[in-house]
C-alpha atoms as a PDB file:
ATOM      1  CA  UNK A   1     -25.428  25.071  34.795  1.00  0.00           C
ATOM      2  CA  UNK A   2     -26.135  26.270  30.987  1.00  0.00           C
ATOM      3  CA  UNK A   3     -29.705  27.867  29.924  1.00  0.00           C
ATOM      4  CA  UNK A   4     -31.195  27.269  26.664  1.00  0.00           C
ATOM      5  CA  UNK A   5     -30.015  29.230  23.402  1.00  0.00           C
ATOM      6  CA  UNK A   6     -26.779  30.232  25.443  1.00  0.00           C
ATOM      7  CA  UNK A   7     -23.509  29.231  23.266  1.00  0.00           C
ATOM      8  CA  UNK A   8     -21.137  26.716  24.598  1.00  0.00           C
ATOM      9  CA  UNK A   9     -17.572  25.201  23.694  1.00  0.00           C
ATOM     10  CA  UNK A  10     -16.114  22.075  24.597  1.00  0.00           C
ATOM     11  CA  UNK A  11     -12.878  22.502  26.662  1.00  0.00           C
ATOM     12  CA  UNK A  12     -11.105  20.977  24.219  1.00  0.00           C
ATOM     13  CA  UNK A  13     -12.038  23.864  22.079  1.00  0.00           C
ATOM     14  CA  UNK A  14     -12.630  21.575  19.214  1.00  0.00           C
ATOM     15  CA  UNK A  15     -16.700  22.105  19.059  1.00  0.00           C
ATOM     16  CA  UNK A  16     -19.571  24.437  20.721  1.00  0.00           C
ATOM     17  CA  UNK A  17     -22.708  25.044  20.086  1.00  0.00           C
ATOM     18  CA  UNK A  18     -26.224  26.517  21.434  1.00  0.00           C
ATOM     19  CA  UNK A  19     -27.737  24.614  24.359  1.00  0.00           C
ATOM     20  CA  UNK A  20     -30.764  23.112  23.375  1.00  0.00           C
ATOM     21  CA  UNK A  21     -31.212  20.915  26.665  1.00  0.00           C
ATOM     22  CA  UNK A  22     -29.882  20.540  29.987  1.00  0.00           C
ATOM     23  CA  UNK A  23     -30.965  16.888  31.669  1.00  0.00           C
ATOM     24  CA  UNK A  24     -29.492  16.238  34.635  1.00  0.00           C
ATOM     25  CA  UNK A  25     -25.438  16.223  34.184  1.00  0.00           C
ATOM     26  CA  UNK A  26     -26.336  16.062  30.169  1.00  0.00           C
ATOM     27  CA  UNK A  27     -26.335  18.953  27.838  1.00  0.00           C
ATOM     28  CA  UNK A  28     -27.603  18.414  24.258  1.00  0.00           C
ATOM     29  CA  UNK A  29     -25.853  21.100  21.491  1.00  0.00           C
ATOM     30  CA  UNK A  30     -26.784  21.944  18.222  1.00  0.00           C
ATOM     31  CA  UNK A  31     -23.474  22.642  16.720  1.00  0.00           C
ATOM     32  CA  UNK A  32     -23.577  25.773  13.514  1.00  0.00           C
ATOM     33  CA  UNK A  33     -23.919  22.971  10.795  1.00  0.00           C
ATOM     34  CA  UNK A  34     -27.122  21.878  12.784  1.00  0.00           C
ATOM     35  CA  UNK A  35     -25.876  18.463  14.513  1.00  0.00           C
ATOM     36  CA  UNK A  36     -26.428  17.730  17.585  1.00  0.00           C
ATOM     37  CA  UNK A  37     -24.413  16.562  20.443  1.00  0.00           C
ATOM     38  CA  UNK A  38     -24.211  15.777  24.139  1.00  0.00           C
ATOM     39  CA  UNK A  39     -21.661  16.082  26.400  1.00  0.00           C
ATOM     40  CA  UNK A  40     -21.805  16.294  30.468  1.00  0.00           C
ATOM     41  CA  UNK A  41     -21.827  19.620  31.867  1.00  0.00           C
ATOM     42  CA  UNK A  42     -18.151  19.520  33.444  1.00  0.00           C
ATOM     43  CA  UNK A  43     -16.470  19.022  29.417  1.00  0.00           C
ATOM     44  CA  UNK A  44     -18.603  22.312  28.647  1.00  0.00           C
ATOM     45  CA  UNK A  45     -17.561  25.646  29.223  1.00  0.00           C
ATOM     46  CA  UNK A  46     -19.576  29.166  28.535  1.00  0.00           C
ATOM     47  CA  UNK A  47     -15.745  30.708  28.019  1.00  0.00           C
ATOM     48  CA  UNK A  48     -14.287  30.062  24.147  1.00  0.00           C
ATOM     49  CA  UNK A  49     -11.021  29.090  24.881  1.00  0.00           C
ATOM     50  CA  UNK A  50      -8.331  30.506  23.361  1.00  0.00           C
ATOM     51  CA  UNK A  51      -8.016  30.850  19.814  1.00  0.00           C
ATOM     52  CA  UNK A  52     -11.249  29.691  19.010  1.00  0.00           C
ATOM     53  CA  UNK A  53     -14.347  30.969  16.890  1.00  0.00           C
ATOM     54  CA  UNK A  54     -18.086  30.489  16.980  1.00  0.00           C
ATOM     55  CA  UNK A  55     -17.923  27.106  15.579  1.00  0.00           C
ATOM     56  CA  UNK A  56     -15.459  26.055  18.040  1.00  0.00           C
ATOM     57  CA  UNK A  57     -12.400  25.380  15.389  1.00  0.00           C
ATOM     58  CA  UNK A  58      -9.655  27.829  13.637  1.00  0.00           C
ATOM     59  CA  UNK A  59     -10.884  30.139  11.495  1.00  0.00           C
ATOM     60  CA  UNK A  60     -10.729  28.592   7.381  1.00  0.00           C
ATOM     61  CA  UNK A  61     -12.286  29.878   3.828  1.00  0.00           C
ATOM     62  CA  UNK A  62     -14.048  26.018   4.056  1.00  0.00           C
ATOM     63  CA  UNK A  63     -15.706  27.371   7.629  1.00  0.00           C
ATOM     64  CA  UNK A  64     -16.874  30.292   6.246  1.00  0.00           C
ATOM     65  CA  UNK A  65     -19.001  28.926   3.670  1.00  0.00           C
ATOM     66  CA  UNK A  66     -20.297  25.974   5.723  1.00  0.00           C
ATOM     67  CA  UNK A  67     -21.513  28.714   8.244  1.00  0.00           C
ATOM     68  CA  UNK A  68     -23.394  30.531   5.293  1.00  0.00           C
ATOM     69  CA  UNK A  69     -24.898  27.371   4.186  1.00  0.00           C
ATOM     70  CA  UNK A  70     -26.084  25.706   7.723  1.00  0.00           C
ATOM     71  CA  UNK A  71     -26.308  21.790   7.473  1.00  0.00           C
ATOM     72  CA  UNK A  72     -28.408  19.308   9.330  1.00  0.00           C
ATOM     73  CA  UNK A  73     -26.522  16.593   7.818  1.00  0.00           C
ATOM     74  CA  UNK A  74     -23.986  14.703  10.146  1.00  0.00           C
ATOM     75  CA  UNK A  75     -20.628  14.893   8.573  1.00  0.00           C
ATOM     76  CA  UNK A  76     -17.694  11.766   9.371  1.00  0.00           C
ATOM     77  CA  UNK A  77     -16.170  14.476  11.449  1.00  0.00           C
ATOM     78  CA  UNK A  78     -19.297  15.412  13.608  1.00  0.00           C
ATOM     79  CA  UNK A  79     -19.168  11.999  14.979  1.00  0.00           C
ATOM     80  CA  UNK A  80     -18.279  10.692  18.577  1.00  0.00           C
ATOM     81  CA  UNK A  81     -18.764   7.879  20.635  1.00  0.00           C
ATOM     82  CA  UNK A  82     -22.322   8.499  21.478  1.00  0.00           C
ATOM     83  CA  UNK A  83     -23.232   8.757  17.575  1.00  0.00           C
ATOM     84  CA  UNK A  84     -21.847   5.007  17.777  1.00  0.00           C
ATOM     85  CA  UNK A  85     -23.532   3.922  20.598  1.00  0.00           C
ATOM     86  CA  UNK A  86     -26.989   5.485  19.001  1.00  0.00           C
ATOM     87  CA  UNK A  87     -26.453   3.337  16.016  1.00  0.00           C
ATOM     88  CA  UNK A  88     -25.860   0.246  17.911  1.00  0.00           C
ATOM     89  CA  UNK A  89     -28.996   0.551  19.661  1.00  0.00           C
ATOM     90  CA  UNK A  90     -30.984   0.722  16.483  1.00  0.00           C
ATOM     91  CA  UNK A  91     -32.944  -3.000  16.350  1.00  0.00           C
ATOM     92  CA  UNK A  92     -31.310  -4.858  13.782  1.00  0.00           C
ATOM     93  CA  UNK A  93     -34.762  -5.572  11.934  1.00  0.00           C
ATOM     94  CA  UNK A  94     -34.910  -1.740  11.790  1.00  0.00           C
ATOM     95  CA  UNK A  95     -31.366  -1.444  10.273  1.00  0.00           C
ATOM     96  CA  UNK A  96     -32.391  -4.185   7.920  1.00  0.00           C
ATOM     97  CA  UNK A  97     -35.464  -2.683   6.728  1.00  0.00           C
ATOM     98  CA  UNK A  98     -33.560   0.688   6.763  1.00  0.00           C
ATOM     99  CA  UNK A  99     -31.246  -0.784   4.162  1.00  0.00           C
ATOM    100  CA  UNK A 100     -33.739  -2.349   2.111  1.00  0.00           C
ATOM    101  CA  UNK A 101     -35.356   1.065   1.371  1.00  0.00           C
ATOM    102  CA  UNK A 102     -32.509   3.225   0.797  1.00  0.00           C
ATOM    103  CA  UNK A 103     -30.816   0.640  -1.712  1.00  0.00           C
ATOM    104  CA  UNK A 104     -33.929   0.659  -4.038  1.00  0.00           C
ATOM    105  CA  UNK A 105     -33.316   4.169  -4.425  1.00  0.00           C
ATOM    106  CA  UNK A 106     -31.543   5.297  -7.350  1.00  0.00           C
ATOM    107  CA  UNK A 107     -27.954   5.611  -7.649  1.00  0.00           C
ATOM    108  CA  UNK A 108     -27.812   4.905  -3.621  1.00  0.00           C
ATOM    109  CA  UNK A 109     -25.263   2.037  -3.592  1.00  0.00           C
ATOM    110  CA  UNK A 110     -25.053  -0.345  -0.753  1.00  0.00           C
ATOM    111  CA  UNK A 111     -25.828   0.552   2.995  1.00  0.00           C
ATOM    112  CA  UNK A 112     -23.626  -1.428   4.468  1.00  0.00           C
ATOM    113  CA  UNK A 113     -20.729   0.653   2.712  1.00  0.00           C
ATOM    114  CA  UNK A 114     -22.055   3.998   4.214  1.00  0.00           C
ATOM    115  CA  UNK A 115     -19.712   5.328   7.088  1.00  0.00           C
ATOM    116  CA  UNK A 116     -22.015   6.309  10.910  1.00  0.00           C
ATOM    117  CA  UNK A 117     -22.689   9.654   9.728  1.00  0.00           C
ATOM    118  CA  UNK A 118     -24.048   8.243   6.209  1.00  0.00           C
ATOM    119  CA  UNK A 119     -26.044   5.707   8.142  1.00  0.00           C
ATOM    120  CA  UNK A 120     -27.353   7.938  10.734  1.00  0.00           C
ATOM    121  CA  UNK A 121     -28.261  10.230   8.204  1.00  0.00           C
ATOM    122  CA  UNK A 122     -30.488   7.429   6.246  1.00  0.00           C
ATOM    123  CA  UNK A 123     -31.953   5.896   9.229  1.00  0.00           C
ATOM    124  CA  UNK A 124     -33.461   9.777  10.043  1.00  0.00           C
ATOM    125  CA  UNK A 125     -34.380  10.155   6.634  1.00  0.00           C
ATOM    126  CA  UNK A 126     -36.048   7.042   6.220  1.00  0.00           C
ATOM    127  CA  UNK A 127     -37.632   6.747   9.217  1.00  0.00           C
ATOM    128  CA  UNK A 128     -38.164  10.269   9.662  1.00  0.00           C
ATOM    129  CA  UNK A 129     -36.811   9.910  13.209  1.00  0.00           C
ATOM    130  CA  UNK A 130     -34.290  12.742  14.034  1.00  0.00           C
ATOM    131  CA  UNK A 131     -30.904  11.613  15.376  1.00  0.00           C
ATOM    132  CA  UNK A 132     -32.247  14.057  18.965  1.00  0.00           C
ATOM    133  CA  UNK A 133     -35.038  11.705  19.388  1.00  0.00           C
ATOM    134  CA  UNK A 134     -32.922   8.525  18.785  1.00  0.00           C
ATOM    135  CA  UNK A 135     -30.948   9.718  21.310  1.00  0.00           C
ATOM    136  CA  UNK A 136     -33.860  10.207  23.842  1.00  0.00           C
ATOM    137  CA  UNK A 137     -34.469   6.727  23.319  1.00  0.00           C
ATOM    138  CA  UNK A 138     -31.386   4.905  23.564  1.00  0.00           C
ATOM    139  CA  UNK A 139     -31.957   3.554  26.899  1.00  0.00           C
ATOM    140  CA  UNK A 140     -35.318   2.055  25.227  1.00  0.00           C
ATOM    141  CA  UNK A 141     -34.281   0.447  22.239  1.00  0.00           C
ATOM    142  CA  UNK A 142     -37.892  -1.558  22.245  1.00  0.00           C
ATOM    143  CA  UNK A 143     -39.297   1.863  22.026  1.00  0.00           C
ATOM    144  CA  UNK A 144     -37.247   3.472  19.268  1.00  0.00           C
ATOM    145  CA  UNK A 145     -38.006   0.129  17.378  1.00  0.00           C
ATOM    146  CA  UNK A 146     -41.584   1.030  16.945  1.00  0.00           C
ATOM    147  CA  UNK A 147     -41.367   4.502  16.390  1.00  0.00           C
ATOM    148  CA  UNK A 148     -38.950   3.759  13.694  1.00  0.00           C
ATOM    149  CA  UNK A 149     -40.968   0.749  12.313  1.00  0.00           C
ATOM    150  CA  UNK A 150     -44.009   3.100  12.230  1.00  0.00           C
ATOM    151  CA  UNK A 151     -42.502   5.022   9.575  1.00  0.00           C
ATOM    152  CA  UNK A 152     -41.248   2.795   7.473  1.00  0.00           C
ATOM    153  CA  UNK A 153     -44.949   1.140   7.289  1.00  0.00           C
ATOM    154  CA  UNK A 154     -46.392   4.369   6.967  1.00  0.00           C
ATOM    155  CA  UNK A 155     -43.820   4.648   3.985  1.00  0.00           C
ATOM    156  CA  UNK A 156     -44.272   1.657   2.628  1.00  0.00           C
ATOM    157  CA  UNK A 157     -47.926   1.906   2.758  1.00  0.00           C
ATOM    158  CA  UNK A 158     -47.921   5.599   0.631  1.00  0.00           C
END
């Protein structure tokens, strides 16, 4: 198995990361640009495979700079199936209210148009639930409900 902080790569070679948990078969990552991810221990190897670099990818000038300017914004190309699975466990109520707040921000445009990383980026914003925790609770969807609908009434209330 993996220990904490220890740097990982997919064997695909396509993404790695630190470990920040091991659960069982599971091991969450928090990839350079600060998403995280879960895979099962067997698609994770402590050897970068061929080719690859600390992020996981080939080397580019694009790379570099995202490296010196670490992210904890989910990008279209950060997301996999479990990022869609997360977002379909979020109540719809949630999503509703979600959408409600970031529309009648300024310049924000419509929710509804906003790609899975753009959505899973405004439901942690908004709700000030990190996409980690949403993760935690996506075999209790009842549970993430509240914890989401706290903060938007604490929101709505300040």
């Amino acid at each position: 198995m993996f220990s904490v902080g220890q740097r990982v790569w997919h064997i695909g070679g396509q993404r790695s990361g630190k470990v920040l948990e091991c659960d069982g078969d599971r091991v969450f990552i928090m990839q350079d640009n600060g998403a995280e991810l879960d895979y099962r221990a067997s698609d994770l190897t402590a050897t970068p495979p061929p080719g690859a670099t600390r992020s996981g990818a080939a080397p580019t000038d694009t790379m570099k700079v995202a490296q010196a300017v670490p992210s904890r914004r989910l990008t279209p190309r950060d997301i996999t199936p479990a990022h869609l699975r997360v977002l379909a466990i979020v109540p719809a109520r949630t999503l509703q209210a979600v959408a409600a707040v970031f529309e009648r921000q300024p310049g924000a445009g419509k929710f509804s148009a906003l790609d899975v990383a753009g959505k899973l980026n405004a439901i942690a914003d908004i709700t000030a639930v990190p996409y980690r925790m949403m993760c935690a609770y996506s075999d209790r969807p009842g549970e993430l409900g509240l914890l989401m609908g706290k903060a938007l009434a604490d929101r709505r209330l300040s």
